[in-house]
N, C-alpha and C. Protein backbone atom coordinates (compact mmCIF):
# COMPACT_ATOMS: atom_id res chain seq x y z
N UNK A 1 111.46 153.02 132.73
CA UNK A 1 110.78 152.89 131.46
C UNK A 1 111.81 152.51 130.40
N UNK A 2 111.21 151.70 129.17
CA UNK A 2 112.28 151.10 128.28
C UNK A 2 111.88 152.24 127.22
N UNK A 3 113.45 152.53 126.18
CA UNK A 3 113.27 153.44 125.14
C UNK A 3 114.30 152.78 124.26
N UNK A 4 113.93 152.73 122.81
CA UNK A 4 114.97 152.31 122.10
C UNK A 4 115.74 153.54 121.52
N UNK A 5 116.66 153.44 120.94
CA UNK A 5 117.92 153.87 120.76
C UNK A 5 118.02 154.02 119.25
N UNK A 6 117.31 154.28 118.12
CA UNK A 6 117.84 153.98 116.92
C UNK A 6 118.66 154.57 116.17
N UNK A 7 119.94 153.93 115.56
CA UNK A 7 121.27 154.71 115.42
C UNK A 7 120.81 154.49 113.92
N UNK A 8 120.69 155.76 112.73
CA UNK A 8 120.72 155.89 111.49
C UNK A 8 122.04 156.85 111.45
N UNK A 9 122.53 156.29 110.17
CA UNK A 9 123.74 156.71 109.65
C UNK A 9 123.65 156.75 108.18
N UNK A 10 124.55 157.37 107.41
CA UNK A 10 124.61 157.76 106.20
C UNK A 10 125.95 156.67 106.04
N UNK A 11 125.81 155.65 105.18
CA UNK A 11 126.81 154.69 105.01
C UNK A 11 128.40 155.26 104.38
N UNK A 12 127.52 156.36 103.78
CA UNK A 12 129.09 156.69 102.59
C UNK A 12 130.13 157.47 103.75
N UNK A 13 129.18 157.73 104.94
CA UNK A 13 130.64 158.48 105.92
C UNK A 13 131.17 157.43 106.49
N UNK A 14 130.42 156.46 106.69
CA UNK A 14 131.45 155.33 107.89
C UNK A 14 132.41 154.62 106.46
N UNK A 15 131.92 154.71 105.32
CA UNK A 15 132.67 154.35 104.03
C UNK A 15 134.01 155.10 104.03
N UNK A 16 133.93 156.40 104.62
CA UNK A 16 134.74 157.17 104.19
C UNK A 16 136.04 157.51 104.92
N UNK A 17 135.77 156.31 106.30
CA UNK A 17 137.04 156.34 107.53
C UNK A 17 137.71 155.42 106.54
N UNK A 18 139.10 155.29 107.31
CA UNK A 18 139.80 154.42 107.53
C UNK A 18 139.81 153.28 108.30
N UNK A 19 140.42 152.55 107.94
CA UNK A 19 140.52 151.14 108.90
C UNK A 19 140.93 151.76 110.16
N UNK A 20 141.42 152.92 110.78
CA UNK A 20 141.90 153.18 111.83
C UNK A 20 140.54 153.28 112.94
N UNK A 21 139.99 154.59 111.49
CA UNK A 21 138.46 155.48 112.01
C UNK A 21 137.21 154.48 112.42
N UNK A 22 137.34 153.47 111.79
CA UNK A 22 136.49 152.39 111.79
C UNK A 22 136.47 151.64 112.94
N UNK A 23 137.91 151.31 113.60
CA UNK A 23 138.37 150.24 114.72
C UNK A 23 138.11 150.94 115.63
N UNK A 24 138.47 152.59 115.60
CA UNK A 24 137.84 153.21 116.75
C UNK A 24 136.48 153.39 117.42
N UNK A 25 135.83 153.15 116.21
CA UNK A 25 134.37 153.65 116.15
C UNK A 25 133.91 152.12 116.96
N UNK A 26 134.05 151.48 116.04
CA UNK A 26 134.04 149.88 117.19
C UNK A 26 134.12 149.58 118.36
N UNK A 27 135.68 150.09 118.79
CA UNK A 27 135.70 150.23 120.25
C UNK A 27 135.01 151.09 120.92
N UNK A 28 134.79 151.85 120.68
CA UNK A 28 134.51 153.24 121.22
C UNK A 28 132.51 153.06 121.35
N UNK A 29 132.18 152.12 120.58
CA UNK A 29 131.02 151.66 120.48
C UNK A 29 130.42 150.38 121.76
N UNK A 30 131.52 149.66 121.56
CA UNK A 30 131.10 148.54 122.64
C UNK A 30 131.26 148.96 124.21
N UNK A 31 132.74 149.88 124.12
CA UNK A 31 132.61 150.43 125.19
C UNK A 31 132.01 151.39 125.97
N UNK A 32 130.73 151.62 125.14
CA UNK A 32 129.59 152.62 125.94
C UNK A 32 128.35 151.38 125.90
N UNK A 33 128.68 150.41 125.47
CA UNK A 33 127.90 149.32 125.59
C UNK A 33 127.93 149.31 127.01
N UNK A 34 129.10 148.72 127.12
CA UNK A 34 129.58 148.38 128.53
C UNK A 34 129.53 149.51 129.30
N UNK A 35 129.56 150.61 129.53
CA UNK A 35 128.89 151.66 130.56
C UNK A 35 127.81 151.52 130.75
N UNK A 36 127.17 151.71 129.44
CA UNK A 36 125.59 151.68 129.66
C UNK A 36 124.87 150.47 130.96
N UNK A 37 125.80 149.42 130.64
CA UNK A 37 125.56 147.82 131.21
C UNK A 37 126.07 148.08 132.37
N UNK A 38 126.97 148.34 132.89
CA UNK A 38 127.85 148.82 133.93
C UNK A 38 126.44 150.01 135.20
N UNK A 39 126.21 150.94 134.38
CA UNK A 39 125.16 151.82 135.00
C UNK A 39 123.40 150.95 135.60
N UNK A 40 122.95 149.94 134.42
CA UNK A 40 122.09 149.30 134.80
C UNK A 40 120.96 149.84 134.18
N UNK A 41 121.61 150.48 132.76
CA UNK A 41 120.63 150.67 131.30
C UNK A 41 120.59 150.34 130.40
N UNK A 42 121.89 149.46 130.04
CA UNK A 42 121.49 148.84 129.25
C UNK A 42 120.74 147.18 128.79
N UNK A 43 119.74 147.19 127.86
CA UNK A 43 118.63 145.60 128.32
C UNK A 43 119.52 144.85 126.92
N UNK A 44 119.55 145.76 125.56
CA UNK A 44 120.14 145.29 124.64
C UNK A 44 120.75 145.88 123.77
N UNK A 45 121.68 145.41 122.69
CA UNK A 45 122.16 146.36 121.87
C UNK A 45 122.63 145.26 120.46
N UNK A 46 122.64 146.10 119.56
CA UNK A 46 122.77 145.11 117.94
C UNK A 46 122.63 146.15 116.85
N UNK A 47 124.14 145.99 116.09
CA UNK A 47 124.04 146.03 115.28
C UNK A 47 123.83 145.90 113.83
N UNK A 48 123.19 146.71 113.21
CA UNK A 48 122.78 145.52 111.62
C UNK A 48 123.27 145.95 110.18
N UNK A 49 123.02 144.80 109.54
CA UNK A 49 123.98 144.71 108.29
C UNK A 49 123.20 145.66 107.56
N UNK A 50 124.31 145.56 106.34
CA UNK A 50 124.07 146.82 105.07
C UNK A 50 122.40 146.85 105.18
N UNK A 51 121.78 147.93 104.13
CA UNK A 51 120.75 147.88 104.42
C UNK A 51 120.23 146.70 103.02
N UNK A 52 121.43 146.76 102.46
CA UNK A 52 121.13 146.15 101.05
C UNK A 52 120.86 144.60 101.37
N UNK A 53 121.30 144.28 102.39
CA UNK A 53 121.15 142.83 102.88
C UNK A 53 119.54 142.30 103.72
N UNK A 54 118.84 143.74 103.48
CA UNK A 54 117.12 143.54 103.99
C UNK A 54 116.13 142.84 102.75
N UNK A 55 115.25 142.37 103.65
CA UNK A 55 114.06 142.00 103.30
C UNK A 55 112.76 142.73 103.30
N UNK A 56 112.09 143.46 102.73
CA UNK A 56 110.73 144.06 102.70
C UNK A 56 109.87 142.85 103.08
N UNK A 57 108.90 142.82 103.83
CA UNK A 57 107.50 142.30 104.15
C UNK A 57 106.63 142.40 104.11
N UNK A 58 105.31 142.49 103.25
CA UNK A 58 104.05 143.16 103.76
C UNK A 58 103.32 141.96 103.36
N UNK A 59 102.26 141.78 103.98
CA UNK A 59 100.95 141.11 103.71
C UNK A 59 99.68 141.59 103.55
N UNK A 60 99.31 141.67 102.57
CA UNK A 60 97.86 142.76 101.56
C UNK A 60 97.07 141.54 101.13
N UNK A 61 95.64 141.82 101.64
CA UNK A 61 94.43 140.72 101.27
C UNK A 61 95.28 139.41 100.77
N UNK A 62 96.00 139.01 102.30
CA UNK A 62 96.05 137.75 102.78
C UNK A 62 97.11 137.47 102.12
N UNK A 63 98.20 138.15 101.06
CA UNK A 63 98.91 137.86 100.01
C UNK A 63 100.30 138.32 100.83
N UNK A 64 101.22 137.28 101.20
CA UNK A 64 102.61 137.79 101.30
C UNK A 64 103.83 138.41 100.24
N UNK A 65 104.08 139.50 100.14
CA UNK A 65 105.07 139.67 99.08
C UNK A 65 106.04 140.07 99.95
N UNK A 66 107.56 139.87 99.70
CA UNK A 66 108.56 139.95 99.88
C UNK A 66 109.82 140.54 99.13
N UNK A 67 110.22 141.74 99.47
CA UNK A 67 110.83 142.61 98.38
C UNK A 67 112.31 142.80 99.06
N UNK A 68 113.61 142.49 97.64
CA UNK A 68 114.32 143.20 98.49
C UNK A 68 114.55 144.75 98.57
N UNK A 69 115.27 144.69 99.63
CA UNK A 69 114.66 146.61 99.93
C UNK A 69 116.24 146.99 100.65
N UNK A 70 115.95 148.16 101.69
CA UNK A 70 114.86 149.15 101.25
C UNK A 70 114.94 149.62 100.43
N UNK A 71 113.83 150.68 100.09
CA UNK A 71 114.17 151.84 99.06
C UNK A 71 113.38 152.78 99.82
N UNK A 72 114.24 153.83 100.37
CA UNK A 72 114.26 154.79 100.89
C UNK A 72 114.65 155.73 100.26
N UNK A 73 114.00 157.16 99.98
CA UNK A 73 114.87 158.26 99.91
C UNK A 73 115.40 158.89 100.76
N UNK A 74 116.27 159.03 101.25
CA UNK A 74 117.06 159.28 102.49
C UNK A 74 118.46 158.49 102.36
N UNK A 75 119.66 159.62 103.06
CA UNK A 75 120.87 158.87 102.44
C UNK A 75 120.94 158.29 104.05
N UNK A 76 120.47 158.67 105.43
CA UNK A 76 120.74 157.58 106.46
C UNK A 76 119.86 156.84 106.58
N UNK A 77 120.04 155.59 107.08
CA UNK A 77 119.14 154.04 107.38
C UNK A 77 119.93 154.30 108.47
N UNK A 78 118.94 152.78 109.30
CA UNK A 78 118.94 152.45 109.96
C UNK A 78 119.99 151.02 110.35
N UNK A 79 121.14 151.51 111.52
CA UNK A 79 122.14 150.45 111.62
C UNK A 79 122.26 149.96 112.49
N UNK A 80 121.17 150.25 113.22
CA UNK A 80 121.03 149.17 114.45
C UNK A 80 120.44 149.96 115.81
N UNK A 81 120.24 149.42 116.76
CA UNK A 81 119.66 149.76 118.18
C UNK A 81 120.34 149.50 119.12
N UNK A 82 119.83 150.46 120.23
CA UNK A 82 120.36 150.04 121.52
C UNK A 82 118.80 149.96 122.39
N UNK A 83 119.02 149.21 123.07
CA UNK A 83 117.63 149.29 124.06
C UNK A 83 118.09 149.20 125.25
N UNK A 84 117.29 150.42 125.94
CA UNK A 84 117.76 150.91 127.56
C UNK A 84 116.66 150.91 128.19
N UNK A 85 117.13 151.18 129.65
CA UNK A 85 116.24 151.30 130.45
C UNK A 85 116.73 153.15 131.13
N UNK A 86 115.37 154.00 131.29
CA UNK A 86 115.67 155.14 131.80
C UNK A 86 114.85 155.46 132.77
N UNK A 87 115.12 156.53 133.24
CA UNK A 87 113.77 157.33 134.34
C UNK A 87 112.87 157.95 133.76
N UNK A 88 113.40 158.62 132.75
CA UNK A 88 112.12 159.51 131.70
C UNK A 88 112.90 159.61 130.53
N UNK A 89 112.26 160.32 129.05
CA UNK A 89 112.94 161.03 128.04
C UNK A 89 114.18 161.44 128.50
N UNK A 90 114.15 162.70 129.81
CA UNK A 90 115.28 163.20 129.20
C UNK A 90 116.96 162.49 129.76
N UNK A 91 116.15 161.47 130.26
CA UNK A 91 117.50 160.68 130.63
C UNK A 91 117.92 160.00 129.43
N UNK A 92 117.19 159.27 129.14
CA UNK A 92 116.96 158.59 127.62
C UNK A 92 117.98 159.57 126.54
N UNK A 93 117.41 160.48 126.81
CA UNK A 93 118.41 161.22 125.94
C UNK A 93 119.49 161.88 126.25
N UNK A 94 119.99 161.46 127.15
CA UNK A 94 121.18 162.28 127.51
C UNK A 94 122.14 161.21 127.51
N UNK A 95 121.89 159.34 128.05
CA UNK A 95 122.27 158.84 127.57
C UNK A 95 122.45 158.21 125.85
N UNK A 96 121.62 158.46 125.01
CA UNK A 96 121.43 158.48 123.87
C UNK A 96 122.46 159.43 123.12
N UNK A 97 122.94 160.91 123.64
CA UNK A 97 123.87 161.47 123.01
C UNK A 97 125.07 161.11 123.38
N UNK A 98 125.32 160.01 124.04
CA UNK A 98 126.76 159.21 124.37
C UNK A 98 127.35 158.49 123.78
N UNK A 99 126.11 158.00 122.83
CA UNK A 99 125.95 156.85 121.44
C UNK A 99 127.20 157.50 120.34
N UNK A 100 128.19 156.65 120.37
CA UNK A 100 129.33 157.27 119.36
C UNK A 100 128.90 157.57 117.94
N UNK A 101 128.03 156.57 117.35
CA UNK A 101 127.52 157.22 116.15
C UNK A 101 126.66 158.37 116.29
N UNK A 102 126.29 158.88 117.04
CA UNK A 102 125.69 160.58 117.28
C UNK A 102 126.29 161.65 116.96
N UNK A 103 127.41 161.28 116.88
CA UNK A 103 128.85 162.29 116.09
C UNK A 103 128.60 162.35 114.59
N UNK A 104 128.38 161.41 114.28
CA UNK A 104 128.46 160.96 112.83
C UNK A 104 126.81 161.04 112.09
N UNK A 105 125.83 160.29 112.91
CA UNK A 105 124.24 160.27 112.68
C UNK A 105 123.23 160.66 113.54
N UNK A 106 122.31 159.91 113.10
CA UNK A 106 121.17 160.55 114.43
C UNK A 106 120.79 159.39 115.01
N UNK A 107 120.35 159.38 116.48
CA UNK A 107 119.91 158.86 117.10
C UNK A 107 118.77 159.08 117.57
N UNK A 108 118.05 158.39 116.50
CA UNK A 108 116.00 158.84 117.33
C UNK A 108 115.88 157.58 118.52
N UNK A 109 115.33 158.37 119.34
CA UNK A 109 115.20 158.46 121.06
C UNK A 109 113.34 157.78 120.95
N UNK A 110 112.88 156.46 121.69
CA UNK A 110 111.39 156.44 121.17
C UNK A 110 111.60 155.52 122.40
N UNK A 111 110.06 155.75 123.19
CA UNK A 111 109.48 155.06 124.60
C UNK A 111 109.01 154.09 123.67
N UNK A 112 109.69 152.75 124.61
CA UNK A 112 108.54 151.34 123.77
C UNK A 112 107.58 151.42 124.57
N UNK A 113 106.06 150.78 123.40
CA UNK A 113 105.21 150.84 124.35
C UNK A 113 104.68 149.54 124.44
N UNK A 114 104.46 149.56 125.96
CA UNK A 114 104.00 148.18 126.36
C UNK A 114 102.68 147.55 126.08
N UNK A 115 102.52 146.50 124.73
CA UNK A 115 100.74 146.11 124.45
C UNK A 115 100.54 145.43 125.85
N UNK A 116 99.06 146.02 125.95
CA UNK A 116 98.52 145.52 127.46
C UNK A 116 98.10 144.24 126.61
N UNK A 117 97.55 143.10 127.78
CA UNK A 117 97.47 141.50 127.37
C UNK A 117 96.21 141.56 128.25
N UNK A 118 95.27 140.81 127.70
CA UNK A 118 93.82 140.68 128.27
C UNK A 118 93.80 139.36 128.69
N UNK A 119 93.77 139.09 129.40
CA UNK A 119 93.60 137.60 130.60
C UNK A 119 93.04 137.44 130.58
């Protein structure tokens, strides 16, 4: 079963490393990429820019508006995903607490669900 991975973080702590804390976090990031890939769970992974660099979307009685965003109350957003493949939740999550930003943020754990397609 596929589950995504979503890594929220509070920006002002990864603000608050060093160039050292930072390069580690990097490495230390790709290289559970590469386990994950290595094991035959991981499908994808990406990280994303500031949050200040988003676009809001909605479309209301047919009308597109486009906002920049977010505006959240909450000091963590969202900085990106990993998408795996597991046996159940609690694998999902056991690889999920391997996620180096899990030290630092949270990682909500969510089964994608598959839209059925009518033929």
């Amino acid at each position: 079963m596929k589950y995504v991975c979503l890594v929220h973080f509070d920006g002002a702590v990864l603000d608050a490393l060093d160039h050292a804390g930072k390069h580690r976090l990097d490495v230390d990031s790709v290289g559970y990429d590469e386990e994950l890939k290595a094991g035959g769970h991981l499908i994808a992974a990406e990280a994303l820019q500031a949050p200040q660099s988003a676009v809001l979307v909605r479309v209301r009685d047919g009308r597109l508006s486009a906002t920049d965003g977010p505006f959240i109350e909450t000091k963590e957003q969202l900085g990106g995903f990993i998408l795996i493949e597991a046996r159940d939740m609690n694998e999902a999550i056991r690889l999920a607490a391997g996620i180096p930003l899990a030290r630092l943020g949270t990682i909500e754990v969510r089964p994608i669900y598959d839209i059925p397609v009518r033929k």
